[in-house]
PDB file of N, CA and C in Angstrom:
ATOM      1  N   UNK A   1     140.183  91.408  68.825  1.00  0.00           N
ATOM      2  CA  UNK A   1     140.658  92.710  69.253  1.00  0.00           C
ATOM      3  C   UNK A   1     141.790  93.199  68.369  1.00  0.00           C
ATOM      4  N   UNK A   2     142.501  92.840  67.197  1.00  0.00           N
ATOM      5  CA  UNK A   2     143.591  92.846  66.394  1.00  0.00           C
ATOM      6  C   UNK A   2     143.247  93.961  66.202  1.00  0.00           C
ATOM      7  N   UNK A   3     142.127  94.430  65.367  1.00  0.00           N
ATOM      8  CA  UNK A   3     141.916  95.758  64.261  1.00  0.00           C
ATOM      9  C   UNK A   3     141.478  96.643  65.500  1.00  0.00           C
ATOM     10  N   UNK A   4     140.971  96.562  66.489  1.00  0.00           N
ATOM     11  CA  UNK A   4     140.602  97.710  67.748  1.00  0.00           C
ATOM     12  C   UNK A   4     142.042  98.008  68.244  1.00  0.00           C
ATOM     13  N   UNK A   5     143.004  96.953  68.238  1.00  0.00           N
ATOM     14  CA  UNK A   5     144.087  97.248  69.464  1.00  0.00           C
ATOM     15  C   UNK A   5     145.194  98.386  68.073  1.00  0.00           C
ATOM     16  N   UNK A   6     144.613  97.626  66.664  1.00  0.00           N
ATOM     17  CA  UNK A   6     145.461  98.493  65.801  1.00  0.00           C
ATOM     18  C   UNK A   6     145.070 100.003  65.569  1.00  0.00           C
ATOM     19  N   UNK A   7     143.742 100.256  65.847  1.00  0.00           N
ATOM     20  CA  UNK A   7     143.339 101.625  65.875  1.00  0.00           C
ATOM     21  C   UNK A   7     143.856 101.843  67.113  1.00  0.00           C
ATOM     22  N   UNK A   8     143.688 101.708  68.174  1.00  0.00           N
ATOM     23  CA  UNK A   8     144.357 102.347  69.674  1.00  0.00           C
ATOM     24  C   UNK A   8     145.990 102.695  69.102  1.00  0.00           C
ATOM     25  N   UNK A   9     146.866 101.925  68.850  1.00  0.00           N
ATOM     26  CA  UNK A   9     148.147 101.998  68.881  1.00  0.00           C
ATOM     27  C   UNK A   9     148.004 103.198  67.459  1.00  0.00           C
ATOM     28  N   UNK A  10     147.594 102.994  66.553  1.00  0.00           N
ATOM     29  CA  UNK A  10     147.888 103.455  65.414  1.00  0.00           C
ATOM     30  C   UNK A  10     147.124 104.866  65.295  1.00  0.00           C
ATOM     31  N   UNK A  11     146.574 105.625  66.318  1.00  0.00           N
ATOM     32  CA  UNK A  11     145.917 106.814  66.365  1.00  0.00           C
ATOM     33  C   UNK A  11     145.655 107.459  68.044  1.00  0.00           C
ATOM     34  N   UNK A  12     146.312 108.271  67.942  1.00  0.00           N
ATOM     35  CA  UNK A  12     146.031 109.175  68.875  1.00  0.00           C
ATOM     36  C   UNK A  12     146.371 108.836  70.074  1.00  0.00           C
ATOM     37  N   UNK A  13     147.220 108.080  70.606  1.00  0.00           N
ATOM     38  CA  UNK A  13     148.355 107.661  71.346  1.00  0.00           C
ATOM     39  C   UNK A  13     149.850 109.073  71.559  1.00  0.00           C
ATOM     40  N   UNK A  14     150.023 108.987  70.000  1.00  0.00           N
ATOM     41  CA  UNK A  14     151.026 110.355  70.302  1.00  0.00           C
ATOM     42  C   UNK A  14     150.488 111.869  70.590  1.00  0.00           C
ATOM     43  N   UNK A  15     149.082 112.057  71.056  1.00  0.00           N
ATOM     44  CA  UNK A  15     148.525 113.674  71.356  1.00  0.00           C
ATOM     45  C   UNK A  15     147.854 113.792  70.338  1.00  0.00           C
ATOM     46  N   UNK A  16     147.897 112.744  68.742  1.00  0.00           N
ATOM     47  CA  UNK A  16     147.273 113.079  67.479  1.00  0.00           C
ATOM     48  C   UNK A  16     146.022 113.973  67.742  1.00  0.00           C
ATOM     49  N   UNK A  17     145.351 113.260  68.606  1.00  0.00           N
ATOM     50  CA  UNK A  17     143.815 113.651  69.088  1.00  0.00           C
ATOM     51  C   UNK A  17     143.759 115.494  69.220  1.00  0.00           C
ATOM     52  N   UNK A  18     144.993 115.537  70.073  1.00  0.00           N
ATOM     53  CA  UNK A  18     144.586 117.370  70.346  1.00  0.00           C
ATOM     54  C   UNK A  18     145.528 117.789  69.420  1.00  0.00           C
ATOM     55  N   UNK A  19     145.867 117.176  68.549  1.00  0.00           N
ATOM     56  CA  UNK A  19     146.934 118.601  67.349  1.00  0.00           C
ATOM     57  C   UNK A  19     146.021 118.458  66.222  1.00  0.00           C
ATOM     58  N   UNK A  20     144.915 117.437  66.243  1.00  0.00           N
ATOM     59  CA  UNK A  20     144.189 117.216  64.936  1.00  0.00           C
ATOM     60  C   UNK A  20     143.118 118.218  65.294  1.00  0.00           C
ATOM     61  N   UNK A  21     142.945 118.083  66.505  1.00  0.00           N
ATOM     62  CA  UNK A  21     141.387 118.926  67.015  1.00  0.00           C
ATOM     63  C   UNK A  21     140.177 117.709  66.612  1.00  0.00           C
ATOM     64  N   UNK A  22     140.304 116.531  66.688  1.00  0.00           N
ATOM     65  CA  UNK A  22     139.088 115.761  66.730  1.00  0.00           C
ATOM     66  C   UNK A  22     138.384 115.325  68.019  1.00  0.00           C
ATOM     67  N   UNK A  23     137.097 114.708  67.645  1.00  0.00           N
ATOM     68  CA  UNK A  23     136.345 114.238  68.831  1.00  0.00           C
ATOM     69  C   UNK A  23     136.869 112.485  68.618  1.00  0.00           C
ATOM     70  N   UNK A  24     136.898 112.276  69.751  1.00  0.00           N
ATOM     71  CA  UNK A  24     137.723 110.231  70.030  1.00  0.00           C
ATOM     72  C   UNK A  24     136.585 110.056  70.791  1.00  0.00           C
ATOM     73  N   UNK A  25     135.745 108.720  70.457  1.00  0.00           N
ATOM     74  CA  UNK A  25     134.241 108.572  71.062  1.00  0.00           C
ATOM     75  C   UNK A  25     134.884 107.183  71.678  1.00  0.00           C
ATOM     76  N   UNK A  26     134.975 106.971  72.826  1.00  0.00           N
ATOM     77  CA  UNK A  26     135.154 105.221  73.157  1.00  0.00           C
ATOM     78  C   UNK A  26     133.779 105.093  73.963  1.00  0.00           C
ATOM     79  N   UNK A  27     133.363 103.511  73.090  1.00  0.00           N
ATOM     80  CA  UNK A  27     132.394 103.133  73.718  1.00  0.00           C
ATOM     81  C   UNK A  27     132.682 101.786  74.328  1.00  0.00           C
ATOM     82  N   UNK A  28     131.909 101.147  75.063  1.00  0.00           N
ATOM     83  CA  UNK A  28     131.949 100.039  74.989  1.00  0.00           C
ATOM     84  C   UNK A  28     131.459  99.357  76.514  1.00  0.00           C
ATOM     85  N   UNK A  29     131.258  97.950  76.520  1.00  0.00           N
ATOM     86  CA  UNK A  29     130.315  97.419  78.213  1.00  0.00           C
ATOM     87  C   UNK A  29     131.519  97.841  79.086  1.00  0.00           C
ATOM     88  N   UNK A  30     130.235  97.588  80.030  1.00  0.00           N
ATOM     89  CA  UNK A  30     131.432  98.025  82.154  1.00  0.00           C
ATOM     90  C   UNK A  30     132.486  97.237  81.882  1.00  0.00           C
ATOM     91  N   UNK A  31     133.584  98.362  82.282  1.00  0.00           N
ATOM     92  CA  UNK A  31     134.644  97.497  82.828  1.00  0.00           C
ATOM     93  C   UNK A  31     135.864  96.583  81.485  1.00  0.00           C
ATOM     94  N   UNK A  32     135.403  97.439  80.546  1.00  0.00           N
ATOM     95  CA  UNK A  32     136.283  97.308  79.453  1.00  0.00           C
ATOM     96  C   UNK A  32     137.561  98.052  78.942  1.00  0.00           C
ATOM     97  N   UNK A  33     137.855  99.304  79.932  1.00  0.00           N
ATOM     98  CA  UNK A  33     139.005  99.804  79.995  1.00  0.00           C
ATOM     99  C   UNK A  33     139.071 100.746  78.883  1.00  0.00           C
ATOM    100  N   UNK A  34     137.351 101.611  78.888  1.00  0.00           N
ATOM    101  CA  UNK A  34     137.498 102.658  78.374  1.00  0.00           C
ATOM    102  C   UNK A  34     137.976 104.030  78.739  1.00  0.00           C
ATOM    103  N   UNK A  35     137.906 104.095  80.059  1.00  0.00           N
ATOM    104  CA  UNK A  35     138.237 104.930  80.911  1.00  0.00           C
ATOM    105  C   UNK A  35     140.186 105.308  81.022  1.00  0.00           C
ATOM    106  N   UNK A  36     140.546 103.197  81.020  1.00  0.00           N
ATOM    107  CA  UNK A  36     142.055 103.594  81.209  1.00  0.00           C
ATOM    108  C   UNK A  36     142.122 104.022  79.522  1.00  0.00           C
ATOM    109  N   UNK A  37     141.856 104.110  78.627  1.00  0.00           N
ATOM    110  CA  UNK A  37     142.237 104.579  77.229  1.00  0.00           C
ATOM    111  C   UNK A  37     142.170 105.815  77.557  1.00  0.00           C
ATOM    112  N   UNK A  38     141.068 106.399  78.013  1.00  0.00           N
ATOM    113  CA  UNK A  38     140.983 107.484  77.861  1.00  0.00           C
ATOM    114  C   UNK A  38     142.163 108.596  78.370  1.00  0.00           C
ATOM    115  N   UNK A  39     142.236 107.884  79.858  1.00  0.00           N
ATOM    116  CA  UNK A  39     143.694 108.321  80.711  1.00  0.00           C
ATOM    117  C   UNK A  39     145.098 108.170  79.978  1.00  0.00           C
ATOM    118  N   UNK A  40     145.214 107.606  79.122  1.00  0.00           N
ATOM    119  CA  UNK A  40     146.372 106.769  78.682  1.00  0.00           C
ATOM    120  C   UNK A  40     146.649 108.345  77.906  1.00  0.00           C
ATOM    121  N   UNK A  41     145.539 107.904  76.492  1.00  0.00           N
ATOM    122  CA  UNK A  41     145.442 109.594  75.916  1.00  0.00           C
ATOM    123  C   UNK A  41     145.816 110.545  76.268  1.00  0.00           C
ATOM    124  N   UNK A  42     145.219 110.930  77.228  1.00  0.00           N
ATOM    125  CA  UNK A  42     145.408 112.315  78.023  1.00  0.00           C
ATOM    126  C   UNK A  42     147.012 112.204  78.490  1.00  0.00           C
ATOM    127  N   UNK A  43     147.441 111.127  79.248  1.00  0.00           N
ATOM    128  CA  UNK A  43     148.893 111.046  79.478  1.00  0.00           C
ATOM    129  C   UNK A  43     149.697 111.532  78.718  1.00  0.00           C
ATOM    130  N   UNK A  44     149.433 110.767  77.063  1.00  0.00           N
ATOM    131  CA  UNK A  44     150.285 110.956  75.908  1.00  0.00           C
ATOM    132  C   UNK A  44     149.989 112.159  75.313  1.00  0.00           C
ATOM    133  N   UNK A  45     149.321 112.907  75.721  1.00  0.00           N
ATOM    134  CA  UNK A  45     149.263 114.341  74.924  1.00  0.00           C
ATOM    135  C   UNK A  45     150.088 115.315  76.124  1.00  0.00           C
ATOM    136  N   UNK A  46     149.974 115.149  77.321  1.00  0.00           N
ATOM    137  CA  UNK A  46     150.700 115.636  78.023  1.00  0.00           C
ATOM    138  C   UNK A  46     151.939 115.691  77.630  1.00  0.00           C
ATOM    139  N   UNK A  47     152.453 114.215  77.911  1.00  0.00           N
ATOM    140  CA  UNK A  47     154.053 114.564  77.221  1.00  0.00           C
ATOM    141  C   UNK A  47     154.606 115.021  76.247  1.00  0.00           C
ATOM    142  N   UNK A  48     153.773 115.194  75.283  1.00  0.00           N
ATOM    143  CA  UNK A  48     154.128 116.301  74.118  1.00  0.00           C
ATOM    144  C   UNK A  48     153.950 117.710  74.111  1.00  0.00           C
ATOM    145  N   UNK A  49     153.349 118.072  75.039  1.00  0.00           N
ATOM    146  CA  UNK A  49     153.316 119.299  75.930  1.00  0.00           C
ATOM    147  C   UNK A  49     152.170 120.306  75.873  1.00  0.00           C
ATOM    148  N   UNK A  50     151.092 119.202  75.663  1.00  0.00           N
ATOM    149  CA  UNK A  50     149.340 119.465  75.785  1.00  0.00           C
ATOM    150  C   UNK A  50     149.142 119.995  76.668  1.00  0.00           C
ATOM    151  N   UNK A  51     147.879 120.872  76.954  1.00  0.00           N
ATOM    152  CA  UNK A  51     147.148 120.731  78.006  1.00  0.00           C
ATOM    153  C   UNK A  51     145.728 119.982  77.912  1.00  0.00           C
ATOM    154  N   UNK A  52     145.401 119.387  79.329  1.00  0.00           N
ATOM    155  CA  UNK A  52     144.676 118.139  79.561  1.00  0.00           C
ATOM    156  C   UNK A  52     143.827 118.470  80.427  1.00  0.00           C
ATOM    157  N   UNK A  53     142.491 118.131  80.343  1.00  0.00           N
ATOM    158  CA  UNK A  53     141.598 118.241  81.573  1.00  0.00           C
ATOM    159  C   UNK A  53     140.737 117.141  81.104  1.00  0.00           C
ATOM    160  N   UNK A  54     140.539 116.332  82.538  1.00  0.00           N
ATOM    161  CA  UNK A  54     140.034 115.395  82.572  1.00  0.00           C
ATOM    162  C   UNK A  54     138.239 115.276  83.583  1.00  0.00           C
ATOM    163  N   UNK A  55     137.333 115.423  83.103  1.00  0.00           N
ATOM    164  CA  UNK A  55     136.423 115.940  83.907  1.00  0.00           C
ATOM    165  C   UNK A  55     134.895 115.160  83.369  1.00  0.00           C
ATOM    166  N   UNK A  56     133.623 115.850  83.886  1.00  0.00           N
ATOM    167  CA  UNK A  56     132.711 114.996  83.453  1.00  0.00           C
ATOM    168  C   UNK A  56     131.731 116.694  83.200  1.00  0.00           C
ATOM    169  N   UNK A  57     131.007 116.075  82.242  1.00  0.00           N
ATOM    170  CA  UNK A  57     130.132 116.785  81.864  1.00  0.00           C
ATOM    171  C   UNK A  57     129.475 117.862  83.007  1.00  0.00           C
ATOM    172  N   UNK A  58     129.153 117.042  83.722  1.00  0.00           N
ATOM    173  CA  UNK A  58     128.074 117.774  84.992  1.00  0.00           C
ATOM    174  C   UNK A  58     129.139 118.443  85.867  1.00  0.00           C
ATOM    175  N   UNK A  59     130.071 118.291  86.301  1.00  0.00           N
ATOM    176  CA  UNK A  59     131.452 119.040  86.806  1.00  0.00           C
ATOM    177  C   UNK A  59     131.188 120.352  86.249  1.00  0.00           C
ATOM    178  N   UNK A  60     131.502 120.267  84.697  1.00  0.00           N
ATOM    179  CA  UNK A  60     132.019 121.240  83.739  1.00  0.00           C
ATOM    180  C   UNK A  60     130.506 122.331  84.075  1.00  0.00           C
ATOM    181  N   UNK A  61     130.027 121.819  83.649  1.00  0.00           N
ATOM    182  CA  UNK A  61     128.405 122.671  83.940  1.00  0.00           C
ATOM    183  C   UNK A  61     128.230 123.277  84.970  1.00  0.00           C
ATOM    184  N   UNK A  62     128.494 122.571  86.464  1.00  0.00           N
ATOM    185  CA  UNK A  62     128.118 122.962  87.349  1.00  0.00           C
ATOM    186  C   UNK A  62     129.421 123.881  87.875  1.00  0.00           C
ATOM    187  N   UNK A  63     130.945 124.090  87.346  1.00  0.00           N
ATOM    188  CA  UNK A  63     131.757 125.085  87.746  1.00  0.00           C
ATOM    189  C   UNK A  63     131.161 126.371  86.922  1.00  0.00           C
ATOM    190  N   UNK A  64     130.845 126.132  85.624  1.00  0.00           N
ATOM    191  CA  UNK A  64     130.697 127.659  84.882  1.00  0.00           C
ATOM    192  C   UNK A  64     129.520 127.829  85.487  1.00  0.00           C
ATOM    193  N   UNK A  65     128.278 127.229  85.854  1.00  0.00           N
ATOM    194  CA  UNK A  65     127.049 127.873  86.593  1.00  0.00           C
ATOM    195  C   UNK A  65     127.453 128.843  87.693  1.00  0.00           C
ATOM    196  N   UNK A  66     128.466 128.232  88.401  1.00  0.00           N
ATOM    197  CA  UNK A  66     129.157 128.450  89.539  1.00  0.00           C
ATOM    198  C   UNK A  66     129.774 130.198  89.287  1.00  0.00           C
ATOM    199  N   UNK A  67     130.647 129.889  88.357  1.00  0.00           N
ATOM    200  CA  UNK A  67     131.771 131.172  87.666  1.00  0.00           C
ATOM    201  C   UNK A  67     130.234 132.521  87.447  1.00  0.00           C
ATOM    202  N   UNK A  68     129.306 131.693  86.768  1.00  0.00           N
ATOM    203  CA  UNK A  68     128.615 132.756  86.305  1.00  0.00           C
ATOM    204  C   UNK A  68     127.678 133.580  87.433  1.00  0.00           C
ATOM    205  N   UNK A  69     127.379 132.707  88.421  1.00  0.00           N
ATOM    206  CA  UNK A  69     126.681 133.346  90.010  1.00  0.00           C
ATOM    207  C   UNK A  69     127.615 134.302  90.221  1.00  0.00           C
ATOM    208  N   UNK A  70     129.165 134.381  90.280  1.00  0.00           N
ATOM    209  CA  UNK A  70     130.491 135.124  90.547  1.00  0.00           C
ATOM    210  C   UNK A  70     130.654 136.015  89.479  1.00  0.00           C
ATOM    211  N   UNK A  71     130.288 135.821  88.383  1.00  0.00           N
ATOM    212  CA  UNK A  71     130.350 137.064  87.101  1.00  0.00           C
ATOM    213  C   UNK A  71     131.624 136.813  86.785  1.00  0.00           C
ATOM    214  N   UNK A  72     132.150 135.274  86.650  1.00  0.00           N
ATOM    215  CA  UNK A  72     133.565 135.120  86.630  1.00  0.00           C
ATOM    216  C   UNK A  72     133.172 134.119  84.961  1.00  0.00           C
ATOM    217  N   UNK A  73     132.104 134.244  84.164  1.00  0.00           N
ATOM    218  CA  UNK A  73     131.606 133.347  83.560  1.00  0.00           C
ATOM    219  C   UNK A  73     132.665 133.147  82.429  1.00  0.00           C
ATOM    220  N   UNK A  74     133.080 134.345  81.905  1.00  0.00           N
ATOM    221  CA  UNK A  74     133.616 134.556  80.836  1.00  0.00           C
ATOM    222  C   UNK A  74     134.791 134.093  80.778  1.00  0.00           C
ATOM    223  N   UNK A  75     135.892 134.526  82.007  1.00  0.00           N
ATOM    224  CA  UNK A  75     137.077 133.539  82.880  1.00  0.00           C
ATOM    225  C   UNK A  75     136.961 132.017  82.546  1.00  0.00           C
ATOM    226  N   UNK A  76     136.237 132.103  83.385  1.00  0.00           N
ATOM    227  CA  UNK A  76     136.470 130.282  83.615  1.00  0.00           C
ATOM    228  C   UNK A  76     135.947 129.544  81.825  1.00  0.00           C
ATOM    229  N   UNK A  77     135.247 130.479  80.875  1.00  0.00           N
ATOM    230  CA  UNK A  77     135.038 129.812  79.985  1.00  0.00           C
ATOM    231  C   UNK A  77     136.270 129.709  78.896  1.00  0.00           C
ATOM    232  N   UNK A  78     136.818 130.520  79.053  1.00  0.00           N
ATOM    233  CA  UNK A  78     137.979 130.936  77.833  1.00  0.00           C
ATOM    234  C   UNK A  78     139.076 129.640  78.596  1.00  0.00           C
ATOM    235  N   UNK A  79     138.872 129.624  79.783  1.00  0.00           N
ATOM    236  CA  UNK A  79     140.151 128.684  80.172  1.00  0.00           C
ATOM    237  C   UNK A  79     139.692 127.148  79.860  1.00  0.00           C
ATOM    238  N   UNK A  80     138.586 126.823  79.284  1.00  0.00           N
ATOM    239  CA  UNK A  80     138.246 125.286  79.052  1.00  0.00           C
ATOM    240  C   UNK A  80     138.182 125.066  77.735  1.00  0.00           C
ATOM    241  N   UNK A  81     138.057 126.520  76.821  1.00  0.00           N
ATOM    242  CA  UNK A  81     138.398 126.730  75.608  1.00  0.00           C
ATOM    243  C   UNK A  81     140.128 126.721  75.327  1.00  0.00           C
ATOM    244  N   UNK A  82     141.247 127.104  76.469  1.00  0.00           N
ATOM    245  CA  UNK A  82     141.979 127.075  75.864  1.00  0.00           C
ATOM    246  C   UNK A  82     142.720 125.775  76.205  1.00  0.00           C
ATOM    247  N   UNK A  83     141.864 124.893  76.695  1.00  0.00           N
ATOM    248  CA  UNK A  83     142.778 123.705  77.105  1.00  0.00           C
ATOM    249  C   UNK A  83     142.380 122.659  75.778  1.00  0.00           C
ATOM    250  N   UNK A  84     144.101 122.252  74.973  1.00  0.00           N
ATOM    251  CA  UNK A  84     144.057 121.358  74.183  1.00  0.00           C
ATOM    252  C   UNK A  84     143.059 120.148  74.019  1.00  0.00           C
ATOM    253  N   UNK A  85     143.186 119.538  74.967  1.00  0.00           N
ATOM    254  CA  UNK A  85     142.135 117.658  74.543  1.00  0.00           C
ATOM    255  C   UNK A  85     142.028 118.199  76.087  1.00  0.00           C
ATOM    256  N   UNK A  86     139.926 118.021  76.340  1.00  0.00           N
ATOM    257  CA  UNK A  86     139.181 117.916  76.943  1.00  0.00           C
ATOM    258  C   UNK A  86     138.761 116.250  76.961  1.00  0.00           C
ATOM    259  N   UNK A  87     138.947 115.811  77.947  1.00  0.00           N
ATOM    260  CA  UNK A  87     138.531 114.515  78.300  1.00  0.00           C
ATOM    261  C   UNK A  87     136.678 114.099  79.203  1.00  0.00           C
ATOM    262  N   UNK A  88     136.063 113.745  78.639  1.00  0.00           N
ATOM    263  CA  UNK A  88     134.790 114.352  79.315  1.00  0.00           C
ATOM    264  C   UNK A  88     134.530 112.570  79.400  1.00  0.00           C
ATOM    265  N   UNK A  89     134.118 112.406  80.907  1.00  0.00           N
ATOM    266  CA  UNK A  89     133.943 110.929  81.523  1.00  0.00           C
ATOM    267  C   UNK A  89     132.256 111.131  81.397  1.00  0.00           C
ATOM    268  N   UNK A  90     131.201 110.649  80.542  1.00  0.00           N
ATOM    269  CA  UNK A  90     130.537 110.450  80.342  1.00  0.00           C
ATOM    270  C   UNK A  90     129.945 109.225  81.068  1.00  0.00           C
ATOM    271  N   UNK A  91     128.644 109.342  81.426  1.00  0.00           N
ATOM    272  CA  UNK A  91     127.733 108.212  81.778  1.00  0.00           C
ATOM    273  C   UNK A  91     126.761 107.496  81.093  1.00  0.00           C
ATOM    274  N   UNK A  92     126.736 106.802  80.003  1.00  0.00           N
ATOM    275  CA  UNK A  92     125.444 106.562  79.724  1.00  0.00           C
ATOM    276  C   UNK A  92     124.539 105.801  80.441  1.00  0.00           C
ATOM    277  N   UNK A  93     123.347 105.823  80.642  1.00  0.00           N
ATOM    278  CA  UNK A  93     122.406 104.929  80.909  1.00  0.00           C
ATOM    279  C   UNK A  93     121.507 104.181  80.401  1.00  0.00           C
ATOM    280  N   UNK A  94     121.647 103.340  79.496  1.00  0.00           N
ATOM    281  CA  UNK A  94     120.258 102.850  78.094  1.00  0.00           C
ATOM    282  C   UNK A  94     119.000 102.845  79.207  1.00  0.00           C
ATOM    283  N   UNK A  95     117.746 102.377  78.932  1.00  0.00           N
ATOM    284  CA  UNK A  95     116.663 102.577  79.624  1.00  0.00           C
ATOM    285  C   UNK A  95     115.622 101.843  78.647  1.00  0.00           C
TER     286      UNK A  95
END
């Protein structure tokens, strides 16, 4: 874990992630504490005075479906556009 724990510490810990504008892909088996990275992230961009949303794909989908039944589509889209680092809790399933 030396060279993984040195990329964690050594990138995107300080908000790097949302002032760079990149995508941060963590993969890895159940229960490996991709999730708390992910939170950790989001923490540390906060305190530099990010904005953070932490959500899942199908959430995100199913509020703007939502916004757009309301004709509120355009609203609710500009506001997920203007939030710094989007955190999206993904599921995979291999098969």
């Amino acid at each position: 874990m030396g060279r993984d724990r040195q990329k964690i510490d050594g990138g995107g810990v300080r908000g790097d992630a949302a002032e760079e504008k990149v995508c941060v892909l963590i993969v890895g088996p159940c229960g490996t504490g991709k999730s708390h990275i992910a939170q950790a992230l989001g923490h540390c961009a906060i305190r530099v005075g990010h904005d953070v949303l932490f959500t899942t794909v199908s959430r995100m989908l199913g509020q703007l479906n939502a916004a757009r039944a309301t004709n509120g589509f355009d609203r609710s889209f500009a506001k997920l556009a203007a939030v710094d680092l989007l955190i999206d809790k993904a599921k995979l399933i291999a098969r």
